[in-house]
Protein backbone atom coordinates (compact mmCIF):
# COMPACT_ATOMS: atom_id res chain seq x y z
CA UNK A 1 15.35 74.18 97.81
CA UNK A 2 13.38 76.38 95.15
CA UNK A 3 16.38 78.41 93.59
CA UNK A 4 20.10 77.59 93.27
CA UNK A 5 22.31 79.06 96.01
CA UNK A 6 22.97 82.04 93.14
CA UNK A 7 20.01 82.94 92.38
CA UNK A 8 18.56 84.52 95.64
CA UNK A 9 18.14 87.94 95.77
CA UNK A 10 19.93 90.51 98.33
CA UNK A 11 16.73 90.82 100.79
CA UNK A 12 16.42 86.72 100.83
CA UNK A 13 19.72 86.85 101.46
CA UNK A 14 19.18 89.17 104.82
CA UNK A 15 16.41 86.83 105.58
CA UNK A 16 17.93 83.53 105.80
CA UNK A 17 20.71 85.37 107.59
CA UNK A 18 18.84 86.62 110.22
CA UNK A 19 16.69 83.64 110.85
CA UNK A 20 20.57 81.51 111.14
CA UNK A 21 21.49 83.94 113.38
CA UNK A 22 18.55 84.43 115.47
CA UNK A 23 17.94 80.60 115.35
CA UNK A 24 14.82 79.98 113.63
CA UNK A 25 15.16 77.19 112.22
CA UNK A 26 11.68 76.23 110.98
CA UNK A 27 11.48 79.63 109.17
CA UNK A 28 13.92 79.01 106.48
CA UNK A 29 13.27 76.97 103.20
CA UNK A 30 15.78 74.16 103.46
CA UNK A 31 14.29 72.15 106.17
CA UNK A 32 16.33 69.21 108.03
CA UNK A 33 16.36 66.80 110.53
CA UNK A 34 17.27 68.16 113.79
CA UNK A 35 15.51 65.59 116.31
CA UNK A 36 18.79 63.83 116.90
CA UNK A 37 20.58 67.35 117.79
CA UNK A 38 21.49 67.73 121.49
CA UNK A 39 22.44 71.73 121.38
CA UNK A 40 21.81 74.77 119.06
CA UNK A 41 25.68 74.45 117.84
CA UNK A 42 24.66 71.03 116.51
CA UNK A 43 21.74 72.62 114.41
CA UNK A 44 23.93 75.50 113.75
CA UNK A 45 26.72 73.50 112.20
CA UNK A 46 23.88 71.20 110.10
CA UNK A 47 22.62 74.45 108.52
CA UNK A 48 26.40 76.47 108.24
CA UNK A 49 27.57 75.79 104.94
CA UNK A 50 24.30 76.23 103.39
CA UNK A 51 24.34 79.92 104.88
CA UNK A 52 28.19 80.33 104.49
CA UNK A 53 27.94 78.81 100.79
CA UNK A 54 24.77 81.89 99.55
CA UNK A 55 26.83 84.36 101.39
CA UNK A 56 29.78 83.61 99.81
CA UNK A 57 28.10 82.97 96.52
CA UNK A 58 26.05 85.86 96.29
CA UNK A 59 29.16 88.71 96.79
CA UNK A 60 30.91 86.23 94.15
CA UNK A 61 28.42 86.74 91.52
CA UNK A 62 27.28 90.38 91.76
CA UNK A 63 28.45 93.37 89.72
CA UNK A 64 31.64 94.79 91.31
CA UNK A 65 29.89 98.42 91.78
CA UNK A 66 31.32 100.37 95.01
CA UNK A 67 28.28 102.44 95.91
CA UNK A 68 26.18 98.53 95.98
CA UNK A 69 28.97 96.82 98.05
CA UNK A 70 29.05 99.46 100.82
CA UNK A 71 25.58 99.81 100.51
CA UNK A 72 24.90 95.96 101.24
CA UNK A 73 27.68 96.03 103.60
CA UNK A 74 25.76 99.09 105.65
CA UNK A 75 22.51 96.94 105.53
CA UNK A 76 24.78 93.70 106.79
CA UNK A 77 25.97 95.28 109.70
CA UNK A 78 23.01 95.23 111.79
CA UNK A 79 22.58 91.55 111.51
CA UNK A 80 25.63 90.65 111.48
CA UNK A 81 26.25 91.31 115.01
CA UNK A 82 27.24 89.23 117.91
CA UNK A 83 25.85 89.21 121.21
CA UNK A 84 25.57 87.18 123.74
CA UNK A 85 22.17 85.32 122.26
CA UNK A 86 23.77 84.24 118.66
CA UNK A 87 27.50 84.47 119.91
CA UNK A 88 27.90 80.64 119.23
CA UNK A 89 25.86 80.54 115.47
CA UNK A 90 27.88 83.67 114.79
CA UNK A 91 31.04 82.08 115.58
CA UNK A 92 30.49 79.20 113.55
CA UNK A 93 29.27 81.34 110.36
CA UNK A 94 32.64 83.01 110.29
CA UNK A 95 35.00 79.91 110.86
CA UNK A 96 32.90 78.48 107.86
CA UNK A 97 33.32 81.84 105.52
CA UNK A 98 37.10 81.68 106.29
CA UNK A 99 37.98 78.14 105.86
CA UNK A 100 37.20 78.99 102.43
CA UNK A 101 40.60 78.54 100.89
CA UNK A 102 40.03 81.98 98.86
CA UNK A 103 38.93 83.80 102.20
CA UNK A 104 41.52 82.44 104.74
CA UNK A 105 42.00 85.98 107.17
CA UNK A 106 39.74 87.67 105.57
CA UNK A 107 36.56 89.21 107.38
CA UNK A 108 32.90 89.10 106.15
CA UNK A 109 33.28 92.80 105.65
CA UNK A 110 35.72 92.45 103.47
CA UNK A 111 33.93 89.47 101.43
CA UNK A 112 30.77 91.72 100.98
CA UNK A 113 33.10 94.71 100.30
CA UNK A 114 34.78 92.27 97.18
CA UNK A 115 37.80 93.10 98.47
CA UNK A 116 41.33 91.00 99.86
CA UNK A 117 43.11 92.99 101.61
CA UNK A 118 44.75 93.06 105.03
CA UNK A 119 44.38 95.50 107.81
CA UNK A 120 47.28 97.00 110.12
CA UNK A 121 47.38 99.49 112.57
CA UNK A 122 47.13 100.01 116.26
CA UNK A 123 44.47 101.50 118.67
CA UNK A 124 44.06 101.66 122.51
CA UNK A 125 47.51 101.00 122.74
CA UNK A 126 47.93 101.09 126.48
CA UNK A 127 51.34 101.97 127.62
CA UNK A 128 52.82 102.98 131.30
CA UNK A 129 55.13 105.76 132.00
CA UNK A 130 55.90 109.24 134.17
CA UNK A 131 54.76 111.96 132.91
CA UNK A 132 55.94 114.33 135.72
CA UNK A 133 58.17 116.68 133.79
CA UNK A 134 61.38 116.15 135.62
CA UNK A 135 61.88 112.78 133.67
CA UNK A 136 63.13 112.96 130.15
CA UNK A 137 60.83 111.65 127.47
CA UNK A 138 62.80 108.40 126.11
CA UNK A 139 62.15 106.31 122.90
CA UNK A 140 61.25 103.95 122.21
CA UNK A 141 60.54 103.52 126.28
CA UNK A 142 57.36 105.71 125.54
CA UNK A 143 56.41 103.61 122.47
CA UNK A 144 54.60 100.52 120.92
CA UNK A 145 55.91 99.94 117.03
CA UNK A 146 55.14 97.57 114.46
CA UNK A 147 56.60 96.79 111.19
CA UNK A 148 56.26 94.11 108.93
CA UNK A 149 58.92 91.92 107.74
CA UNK A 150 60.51 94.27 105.08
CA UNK A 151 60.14 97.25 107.34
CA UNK A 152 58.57 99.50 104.41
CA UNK A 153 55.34 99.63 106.49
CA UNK A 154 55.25 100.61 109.93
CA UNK A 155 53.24 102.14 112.78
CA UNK A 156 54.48 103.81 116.12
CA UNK A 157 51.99 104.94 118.79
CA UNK A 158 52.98 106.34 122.56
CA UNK A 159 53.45 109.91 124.21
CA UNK A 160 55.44 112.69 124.71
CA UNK A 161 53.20 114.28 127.23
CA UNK A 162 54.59 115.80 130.60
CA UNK A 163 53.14 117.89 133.40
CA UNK A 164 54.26 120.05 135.79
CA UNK A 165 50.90 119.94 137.54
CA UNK A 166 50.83 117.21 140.46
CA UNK A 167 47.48 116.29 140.30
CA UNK A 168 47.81 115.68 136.80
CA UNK A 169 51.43 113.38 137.00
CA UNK A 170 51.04 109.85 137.49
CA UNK A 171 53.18 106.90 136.33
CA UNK A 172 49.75 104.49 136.02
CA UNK A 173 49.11 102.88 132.45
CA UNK A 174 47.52 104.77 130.04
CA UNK A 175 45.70 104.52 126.46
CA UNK A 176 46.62 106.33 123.40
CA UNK A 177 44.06 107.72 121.97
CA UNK A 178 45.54 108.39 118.67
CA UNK A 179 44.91 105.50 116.15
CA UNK A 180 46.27 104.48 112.51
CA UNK A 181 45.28 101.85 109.89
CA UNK A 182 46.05 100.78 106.74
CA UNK A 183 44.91 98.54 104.29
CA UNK A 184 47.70 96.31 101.46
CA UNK A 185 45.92 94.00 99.20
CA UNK A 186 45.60 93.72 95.38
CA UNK A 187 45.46 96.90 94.38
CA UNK A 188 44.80 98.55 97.72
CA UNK A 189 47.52 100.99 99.42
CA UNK A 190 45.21 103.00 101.68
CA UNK A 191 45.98 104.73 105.16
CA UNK A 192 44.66 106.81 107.85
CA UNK A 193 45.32 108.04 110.98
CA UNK A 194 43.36 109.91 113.68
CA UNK A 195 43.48 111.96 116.98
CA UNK A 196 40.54 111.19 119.35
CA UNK A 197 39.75 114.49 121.20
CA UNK A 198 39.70 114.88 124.74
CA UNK A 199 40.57 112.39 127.76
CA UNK A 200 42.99 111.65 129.93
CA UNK A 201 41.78 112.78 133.21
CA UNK A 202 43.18 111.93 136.37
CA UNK A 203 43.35 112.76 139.60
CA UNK A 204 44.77 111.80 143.11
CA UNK A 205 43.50 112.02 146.49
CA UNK A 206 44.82 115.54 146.93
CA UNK A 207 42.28 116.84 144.72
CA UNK A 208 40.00 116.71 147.48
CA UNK A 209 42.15 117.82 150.00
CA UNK A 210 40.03 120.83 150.94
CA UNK A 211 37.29 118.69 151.64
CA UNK A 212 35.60 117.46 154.78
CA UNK A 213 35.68 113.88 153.70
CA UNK A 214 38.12 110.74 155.07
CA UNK A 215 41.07 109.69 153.99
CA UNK A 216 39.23 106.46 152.88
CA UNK A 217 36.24 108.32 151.39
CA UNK A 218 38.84 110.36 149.38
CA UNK A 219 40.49 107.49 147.99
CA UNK A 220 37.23 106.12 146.92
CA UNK A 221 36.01 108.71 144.87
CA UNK A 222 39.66 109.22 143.59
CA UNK A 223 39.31 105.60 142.26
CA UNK A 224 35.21 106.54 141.27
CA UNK A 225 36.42 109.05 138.98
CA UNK A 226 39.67 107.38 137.41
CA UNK A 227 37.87 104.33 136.25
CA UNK A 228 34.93 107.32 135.02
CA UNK A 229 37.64 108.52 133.05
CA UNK A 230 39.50 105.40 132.02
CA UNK A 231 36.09 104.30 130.60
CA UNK A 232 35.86 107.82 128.65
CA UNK A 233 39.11 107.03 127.53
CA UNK A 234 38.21 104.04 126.03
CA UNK A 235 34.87 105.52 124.23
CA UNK A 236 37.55 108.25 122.97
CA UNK A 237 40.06 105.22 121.66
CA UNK A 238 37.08 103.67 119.98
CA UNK A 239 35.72 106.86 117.99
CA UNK A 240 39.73 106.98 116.28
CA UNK A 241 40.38 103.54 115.48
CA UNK A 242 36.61 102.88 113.96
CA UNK A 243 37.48 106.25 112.28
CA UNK A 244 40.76 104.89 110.56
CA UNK A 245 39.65 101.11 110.23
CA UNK A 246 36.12 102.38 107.98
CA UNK A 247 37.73 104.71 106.18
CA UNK A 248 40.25 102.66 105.14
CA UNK A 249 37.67 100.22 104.32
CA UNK A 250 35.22 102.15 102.49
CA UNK A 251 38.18 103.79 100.24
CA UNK A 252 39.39 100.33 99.38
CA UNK A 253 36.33 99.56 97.11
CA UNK A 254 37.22 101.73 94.82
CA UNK A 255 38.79 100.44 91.53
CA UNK A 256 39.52 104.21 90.16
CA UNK A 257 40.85 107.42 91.80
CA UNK A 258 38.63 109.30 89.75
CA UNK A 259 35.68 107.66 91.35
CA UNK A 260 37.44 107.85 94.44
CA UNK A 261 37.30 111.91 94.40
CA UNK A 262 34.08 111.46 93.08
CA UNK A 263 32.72 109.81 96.01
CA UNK A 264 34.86 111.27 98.60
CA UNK A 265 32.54 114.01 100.61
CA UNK A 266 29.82 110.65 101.08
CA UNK A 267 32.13 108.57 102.66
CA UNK A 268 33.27 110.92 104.87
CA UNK A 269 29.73 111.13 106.03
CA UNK A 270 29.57 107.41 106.06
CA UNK A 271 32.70 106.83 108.30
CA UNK A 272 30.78 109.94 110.34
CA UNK A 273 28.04 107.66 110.73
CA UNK A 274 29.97 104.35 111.56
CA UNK A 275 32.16 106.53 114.41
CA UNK A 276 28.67 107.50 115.86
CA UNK A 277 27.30 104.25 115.78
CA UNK A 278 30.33 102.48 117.23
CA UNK A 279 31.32 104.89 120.16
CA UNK A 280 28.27 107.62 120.67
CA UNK A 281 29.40 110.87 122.18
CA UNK A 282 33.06 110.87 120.74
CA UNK A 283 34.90 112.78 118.50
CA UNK A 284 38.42 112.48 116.45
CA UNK A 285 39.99 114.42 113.92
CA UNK A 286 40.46 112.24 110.64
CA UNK A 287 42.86 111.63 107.65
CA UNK A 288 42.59 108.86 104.70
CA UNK A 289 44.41 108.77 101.61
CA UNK A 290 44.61 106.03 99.03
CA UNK A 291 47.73 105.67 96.48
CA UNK A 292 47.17 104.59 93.43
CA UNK A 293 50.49 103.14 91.51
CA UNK A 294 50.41 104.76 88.04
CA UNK A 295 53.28 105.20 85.45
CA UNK A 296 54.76 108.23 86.87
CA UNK A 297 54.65 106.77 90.23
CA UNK A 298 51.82 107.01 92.78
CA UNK A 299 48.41 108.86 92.25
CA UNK A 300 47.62 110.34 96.21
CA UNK A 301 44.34 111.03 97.14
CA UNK A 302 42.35 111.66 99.92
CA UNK A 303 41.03 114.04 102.70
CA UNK A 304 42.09 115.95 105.83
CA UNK A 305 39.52 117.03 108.90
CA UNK A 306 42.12 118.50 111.90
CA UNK A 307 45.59 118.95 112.79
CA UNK A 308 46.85 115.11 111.51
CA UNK A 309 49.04 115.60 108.37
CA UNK A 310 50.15 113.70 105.67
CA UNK A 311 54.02 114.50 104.22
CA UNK A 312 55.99 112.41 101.91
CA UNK A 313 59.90 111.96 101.80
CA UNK A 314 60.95 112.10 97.77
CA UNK A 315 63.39 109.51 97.30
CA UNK A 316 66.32 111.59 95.63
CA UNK A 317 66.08 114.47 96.66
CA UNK A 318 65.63 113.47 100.40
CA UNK A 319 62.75 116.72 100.66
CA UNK A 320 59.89 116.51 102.40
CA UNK A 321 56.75 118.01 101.45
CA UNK A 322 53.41 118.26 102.41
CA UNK A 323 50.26 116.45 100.90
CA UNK A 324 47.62 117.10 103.35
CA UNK A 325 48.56 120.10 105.69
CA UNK A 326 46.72 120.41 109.40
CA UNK A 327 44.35 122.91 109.83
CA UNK A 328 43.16 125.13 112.82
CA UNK A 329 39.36 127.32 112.49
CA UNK A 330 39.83 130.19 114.08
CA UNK A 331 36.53 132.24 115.76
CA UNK A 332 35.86 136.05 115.47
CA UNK A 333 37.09 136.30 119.13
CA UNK A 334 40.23 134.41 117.59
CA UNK A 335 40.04 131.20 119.13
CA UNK A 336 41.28 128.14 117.85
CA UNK A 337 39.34 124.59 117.08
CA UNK A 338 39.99 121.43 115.37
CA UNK A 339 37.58 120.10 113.17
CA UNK A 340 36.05 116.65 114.22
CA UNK A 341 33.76 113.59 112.68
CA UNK A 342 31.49 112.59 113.10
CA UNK A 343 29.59 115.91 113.58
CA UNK A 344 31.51 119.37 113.68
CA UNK A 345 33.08 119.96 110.54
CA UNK A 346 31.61 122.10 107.77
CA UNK A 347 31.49 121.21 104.19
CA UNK A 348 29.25 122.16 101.71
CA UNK A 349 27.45 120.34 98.85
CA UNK A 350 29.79 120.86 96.08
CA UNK A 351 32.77 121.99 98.39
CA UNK A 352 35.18 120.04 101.37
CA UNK A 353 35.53 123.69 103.32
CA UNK A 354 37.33 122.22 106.57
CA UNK A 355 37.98 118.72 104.88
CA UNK A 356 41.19 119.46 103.12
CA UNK A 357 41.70 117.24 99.79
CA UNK A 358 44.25 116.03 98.28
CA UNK A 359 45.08 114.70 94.44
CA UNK A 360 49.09 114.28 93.76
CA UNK A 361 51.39 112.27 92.28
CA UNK A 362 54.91 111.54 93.76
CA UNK A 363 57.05 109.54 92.42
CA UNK A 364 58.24 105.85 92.63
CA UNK A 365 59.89 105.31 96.20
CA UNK A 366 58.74 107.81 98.30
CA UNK A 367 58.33 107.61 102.04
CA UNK A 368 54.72 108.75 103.20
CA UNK A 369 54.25 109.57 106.75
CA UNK A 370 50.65 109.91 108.03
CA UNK A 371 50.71 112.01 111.54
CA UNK A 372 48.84 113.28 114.53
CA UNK A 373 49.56 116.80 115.88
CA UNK A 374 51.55 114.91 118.21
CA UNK A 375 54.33 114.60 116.13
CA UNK A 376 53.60 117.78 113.89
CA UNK A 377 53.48 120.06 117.11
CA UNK A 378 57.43 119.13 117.46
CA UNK A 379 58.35 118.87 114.05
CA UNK A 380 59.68 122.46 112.21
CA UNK A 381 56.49 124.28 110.43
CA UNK A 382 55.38 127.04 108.30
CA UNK A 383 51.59 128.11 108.45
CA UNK A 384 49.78 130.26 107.03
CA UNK A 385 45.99 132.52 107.78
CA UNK A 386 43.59 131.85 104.61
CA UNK A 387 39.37 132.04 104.84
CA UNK A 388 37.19 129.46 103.46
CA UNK A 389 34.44 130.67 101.20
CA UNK A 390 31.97 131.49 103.71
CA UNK A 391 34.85 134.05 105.48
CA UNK A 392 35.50 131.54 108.42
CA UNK A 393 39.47 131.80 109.36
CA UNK A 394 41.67 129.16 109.44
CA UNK A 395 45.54 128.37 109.75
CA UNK A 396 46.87 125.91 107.23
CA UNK A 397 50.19 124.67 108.93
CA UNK A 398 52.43 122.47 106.74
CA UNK A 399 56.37 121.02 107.64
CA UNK A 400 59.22 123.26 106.52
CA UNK A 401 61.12 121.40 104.22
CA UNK A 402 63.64 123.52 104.33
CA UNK A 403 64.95 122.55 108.55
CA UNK A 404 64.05 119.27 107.76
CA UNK A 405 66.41 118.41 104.71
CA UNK A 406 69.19 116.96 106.64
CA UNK A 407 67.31 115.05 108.91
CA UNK A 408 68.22 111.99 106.21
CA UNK A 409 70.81 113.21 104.25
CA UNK A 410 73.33 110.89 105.81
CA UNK A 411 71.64 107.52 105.36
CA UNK A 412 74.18 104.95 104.10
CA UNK A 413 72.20 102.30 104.48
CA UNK A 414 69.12 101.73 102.12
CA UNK A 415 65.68 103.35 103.53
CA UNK A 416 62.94 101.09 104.79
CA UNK A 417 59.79 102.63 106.37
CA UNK A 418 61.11 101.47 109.75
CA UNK A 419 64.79 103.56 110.12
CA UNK A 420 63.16 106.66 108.68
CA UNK A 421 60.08 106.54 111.12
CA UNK A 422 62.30 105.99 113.84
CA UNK A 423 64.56 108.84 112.96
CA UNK A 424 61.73 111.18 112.83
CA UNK A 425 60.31 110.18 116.23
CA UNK A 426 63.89 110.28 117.35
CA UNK A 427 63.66 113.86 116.31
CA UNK A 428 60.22 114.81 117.88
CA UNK A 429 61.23 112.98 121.05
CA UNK A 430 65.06 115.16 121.34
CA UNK A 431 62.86 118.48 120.45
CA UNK A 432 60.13 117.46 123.28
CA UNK A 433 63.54 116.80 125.84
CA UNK A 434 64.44 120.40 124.49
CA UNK A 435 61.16 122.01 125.26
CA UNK A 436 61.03 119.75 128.77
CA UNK A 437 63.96 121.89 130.13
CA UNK A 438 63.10 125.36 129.25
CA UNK A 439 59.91 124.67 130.69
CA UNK A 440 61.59 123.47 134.18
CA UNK A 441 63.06 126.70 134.84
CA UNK A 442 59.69 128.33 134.47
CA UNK A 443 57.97 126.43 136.96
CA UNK A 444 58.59 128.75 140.16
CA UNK A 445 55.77 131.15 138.08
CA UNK A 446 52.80 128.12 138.27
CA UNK A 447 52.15 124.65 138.74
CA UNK A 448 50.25 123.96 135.38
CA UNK A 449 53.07 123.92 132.94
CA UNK A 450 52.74 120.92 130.31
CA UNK A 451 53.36 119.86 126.53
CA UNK A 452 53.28 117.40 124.63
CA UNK A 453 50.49 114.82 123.17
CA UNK A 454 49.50 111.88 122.31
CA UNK A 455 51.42 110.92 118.99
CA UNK A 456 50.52 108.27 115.88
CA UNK A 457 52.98 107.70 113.02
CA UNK A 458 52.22 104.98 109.92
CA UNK A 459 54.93 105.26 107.49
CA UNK A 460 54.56 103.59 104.14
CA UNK A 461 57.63 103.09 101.55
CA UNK A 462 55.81 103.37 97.93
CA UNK A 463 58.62 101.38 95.79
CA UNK A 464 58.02 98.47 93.21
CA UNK A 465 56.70 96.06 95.29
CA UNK A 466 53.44 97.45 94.75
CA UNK A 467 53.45 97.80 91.08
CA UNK A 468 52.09 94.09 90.51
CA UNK A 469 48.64 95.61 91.95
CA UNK A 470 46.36 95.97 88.97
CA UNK A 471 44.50 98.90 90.05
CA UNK A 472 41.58 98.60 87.69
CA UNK A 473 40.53 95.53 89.35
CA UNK A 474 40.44 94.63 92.75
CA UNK A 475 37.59 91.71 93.10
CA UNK A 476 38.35 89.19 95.76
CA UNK A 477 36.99 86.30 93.92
């Protein structure tokens, strides 16, 4: 071999990865023996920890700049995919990256990214229930959670919706299409949630019951168009959780918040990108935020595109305010939109118009809850009608501390992420219930009476655990 395994540059790098991958052998500059190989795995694994040993060598070696690693790491995707032609050489490149004792659990994104760090969250959650609106909503029935072992992280995902409607009630499974994600690592604290838009269609044979067609032709395009929309559903699921999971990602590279905010309008338009690349057609609203500890506490910062919302719970006071509020456009003719990535939100060059920013400190302890409208629809609210610059109308709609200060006043016990996320869906779920039966008495006037949504919740607890994170560097090797 002409140069050391450190010495190659970024585009031999791509190369020899693509002719591992792609299996040609004879094309790369390290030529062995493989007449006594019986199968492409054999040549694969002959050739593996040369490849593994450059990749790994190469993102050990090269200055720690975040605008390089996420470029590289845009330029790696496309060959680092599998398919059904490479599946088994791709397989074996990433058992060989992580058996690195340094990069046990960690994915090549992450190693090109120069980051450790691991990933939570939830997406396409599927879940079964009735959503006919004569059955109470119940938690955590409704609900998948998660926390880890010191319950200061935690993410809940299910549904309050119910219908009056018939052809819209079913008791079949279902996916939420709301996502979340975060990333904890050395010096990392970053989370997102989003809402995918649209979905959950269904119908039963009486949609077509004004048809000519056969009781068996009816259920057979009843079924045609369930699995049309269970697919859609899926496409919709994908567009949030790729939304949370490379935003997440992409704000983790980032030693500095300064450079964060710097950076912060181009990697919204390079999550946009990865969203439209990973499920085409679909649309979510979006939040990210990234906490930096500092000596007055945590540094908050990050971005807002929708109705999700990020609020924090101070840790004496037991307040809540709000970091990133949820925000409506409203039309000339007055009606209301959420803004959307990948492709309808407005911003301008030097300006975030419907991406709402963030940059706060709070202090040492305090509970942040990232949200979906889901939850925020239920929770008490204040709002308010402002215009961007270019006289578009919008309403900015934040929680009101002011109902919401007893929710935890009476906590004995100490507070972990887990009780106080519980309480609050407790809360959402008893206000839905609330809703559920004024609504019932209303339903002699129409058939089409519904609320509710899909709902996300990740709840972080900011307290000293954190503060061994040296946030000026956050190399992996």
């Amino acid at each position: 071999m002409s140069k050391t395994r450190t010495q190659i540059t970024f585009e031999e790098l791509k190369t020899y990865l693509t002719a591992y991958l792609n299996g040609s052998w004879e094309t790369l500059p390290f030529p062995m023996d493989n007449t006594k190989c019986t199968s492409e795995e054999e040549i694969a694994n002959k050739y593996v920890s040369i490849i593994s040993s450059m990749l790994i060598s190469y993102f050990k070696n090269i200055d720690y700049d975040p605008n390089n690693r996420i470029g590289h790491l845009l330029e790696m995707i496309p060959i680092m995919q599998k398919n059904k032609d490479n599946e088994s050489r791709f397989n074996i490149l990433i058992e060989a990256i992580q058996s690195t004792p340094s990069l046990r659990g960690t994915s090549w994104k992450n190693l090109v990214l120069g980051i450790k760090a691991e990933g939570k969250g939830h997406h396409a959650t599927r879940l079964k229930w009735d959503n006919n609106s004569q059955i109470p909503v119940q938690f955590p029935e409704r609900f998948f959670k998660h926390a880890d072992e010191q319950r200061k992280t935690v993410t809940i995902a299910g549904s309050n919706f119910v219908t009056s409607n018939p052809l819209k009630q079913h008791s079949e499974e279902s996916l939420v299409l709301d996502a979340s994600y975060c990333t904890l690592g050395k010096g990392i604290i970053t989370f997102s949630v989003a809402d995918g838009c649209g979905g959950h269609l269904h119908i039963t044979p009486s949609y077509y019951e004004q048809t000519t067609y056969s009781d068996e032709e009816k259920l057979k395009k009843t079924e045609s168009e369930n699995e049309a929309f269970r697919k859609e559903d899926k496409n919709i699921a994908r567009a949030a959780h790729f939304a949370t999971k490379y935003s997440c990602r992409f704000f983790s590279v980032y030693p500095t918040a300064d450079h964060l905010n710097g950076d912060m309008l181009s990697l919204i338009d390079l999550t946009s990108e990865q969203i439209a690349r990973k499920s085409p057609g679909e649309r979510t609203t979006l939040l990210c935020a990234r906490a930096f500890p500092v000596k007055e506490g945590y540094r908050i910062v990050g971005f807002n595109i929708g109705d999700t919302a990020l609020i924090a719970l101070n840790p004496i006071t037991k307040v809540f305010s709000t970091l990133l509020p949820a925000r409506v456009t409203i039309s000339d003719s007055g009606q209301e939109a959420t803004a959307q990535v990948p492709d309808q939100y407005k911003h301008g060059q030097d300006n975030f118009y419907e991406a709402v920013q963030v940059d706060a400190i709070v202090p040492k302890g305090t509970l942040i809850f990232a949200i979906s409208d889901g939850y925020l629809d239920f929770l008490p609210t204040i709002y308010k009608i402002e215009k961007y610059p270019n006289e578009l109308k919008y309403r900015e709609t934040k929680v009101d501390p002011e109902q919401l200060k007893n929710l935890f006043s009476d906590i004995s016990e100490p507070i972990t992420a887990e009780l106080c996320a519980d309480l609050l869906t407790q809360y959402v779920i008893q206000q839905t219930n609330q809703a559920r039966l004024n609504m019932i008495p209303k339903l002699e006037t129409g058939p089409d009476t519904q609320i509710g949504d899909d709902m996300a919740l990740l709840a972080i607890l900011l307290d000293e655990s954190h503060e061994h994170h040296n946030t000026n560097n956050c190399k992996l090797l």
